[in-house]
C-alpha atoms as a PDB file:
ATOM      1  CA  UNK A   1      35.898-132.574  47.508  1.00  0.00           C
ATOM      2  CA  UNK A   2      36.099-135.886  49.323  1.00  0.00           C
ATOM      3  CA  UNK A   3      37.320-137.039  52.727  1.00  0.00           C
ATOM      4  CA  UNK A   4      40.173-138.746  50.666  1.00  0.00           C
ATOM      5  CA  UNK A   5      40.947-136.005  48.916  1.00  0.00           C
ATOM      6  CA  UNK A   6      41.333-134.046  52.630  1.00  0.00           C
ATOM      7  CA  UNK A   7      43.612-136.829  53.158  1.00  0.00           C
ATOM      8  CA  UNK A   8      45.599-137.172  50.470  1.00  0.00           C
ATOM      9  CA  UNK A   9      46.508-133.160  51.011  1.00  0.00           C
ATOM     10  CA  UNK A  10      47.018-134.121  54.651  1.00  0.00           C
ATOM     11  CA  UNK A  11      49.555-136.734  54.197  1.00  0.00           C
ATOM     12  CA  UNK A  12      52.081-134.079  53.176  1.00  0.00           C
ATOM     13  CA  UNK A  13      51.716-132.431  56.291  1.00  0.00           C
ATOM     14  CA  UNK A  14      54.673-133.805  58.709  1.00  0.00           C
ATOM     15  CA  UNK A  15      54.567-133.954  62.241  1.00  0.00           C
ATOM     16  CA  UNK A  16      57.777-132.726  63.117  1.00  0.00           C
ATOM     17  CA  UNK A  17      58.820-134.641  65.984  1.00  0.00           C
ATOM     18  CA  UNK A  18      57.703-137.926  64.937  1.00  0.00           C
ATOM     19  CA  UNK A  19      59.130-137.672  61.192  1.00  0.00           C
ATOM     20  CA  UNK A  20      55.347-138.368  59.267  1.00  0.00           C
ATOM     21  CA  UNK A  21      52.638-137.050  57.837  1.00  0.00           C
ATOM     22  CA  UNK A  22      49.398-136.454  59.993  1.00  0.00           C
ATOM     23  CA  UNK A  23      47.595-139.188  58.182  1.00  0.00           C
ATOM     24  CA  UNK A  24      49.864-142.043  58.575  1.00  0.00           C
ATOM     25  CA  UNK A  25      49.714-141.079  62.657  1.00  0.00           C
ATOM     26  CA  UNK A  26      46.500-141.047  62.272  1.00  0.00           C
ATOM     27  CA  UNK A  27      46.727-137.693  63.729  1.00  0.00           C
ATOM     28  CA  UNK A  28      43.300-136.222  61.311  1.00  0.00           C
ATOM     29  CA  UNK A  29      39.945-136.762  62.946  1.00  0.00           C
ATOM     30  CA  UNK A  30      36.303-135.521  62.304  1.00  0.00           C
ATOM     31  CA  UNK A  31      36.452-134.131  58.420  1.00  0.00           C
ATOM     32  CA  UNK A  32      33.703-132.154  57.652  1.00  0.00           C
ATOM     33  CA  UNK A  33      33.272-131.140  54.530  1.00  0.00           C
ATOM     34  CA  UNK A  34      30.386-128.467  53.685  1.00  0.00           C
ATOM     35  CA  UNK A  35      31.114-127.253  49.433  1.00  0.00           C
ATOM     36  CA  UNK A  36      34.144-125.539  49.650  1.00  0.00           C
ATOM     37  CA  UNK A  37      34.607-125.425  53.341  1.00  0.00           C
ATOM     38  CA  UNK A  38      36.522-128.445  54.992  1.00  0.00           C
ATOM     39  CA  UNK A  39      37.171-128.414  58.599  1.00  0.00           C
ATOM     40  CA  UNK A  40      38.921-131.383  60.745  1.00  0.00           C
ATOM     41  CA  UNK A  41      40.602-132.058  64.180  1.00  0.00           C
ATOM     42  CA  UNK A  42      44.262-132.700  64.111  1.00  0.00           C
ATOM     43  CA  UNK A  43      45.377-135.231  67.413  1.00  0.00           C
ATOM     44  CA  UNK A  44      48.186-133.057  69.353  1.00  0.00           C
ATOM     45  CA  UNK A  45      50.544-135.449  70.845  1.00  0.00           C
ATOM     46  CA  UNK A  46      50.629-133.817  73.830  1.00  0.00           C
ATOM     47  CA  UNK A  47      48.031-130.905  74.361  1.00  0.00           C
ATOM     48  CA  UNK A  48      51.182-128.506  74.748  1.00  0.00           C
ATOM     49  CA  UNK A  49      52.548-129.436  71.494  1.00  0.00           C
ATOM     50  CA  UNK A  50      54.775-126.516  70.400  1.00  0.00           C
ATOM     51  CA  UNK A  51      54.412-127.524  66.961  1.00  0.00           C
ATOM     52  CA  UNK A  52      50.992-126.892  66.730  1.00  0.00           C
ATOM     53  CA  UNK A  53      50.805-123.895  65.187  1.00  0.00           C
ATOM     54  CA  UNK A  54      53.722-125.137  62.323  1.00  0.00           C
ATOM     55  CA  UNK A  55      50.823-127.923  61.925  1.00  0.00           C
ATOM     56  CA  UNK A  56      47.996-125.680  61.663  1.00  0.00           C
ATOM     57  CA  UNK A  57      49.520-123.426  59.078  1.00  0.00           C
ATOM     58  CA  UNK A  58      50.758-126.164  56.788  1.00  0.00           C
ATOM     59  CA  UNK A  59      46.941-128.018  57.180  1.00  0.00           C
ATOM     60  CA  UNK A  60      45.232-124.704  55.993  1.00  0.00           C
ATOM     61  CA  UNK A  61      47.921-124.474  52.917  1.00  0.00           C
ATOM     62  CA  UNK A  62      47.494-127.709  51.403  1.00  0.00           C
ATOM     63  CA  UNK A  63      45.153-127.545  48.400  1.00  0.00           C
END
């Protein structure tokens, strides 16, 4: 597992509002990837995004 491999399974996650995937918004910070565990940050455009929990799910299901 590689930080480009995080972020090639990223950039299929779209931020609904804007109309793109997190990693073209640059929207995926601090990867950290431990074996099979990979955690990450995603930027919220607004800190009340309702979205964020659409986001969250479809992060955790890419493979």
């Amino acid at each position: 597992m590689t930080n480009e491999a995080v972020l090639q399974a990223l950039s299929n996650v779209q931020e609904p509002d804007l109309g793109k995937d997190l990693v073209t918004l640059n929207m995926v910070k601090d990867i950290v990837i431990d074996g099979d565990a990979v955690s990450f940050t995603i930027v919220l455009t607004t800190p009340a995004c309702p979205m964020k929990d659409m986001m969250r799910t479809a992060s955790e299901k890419c493979h």
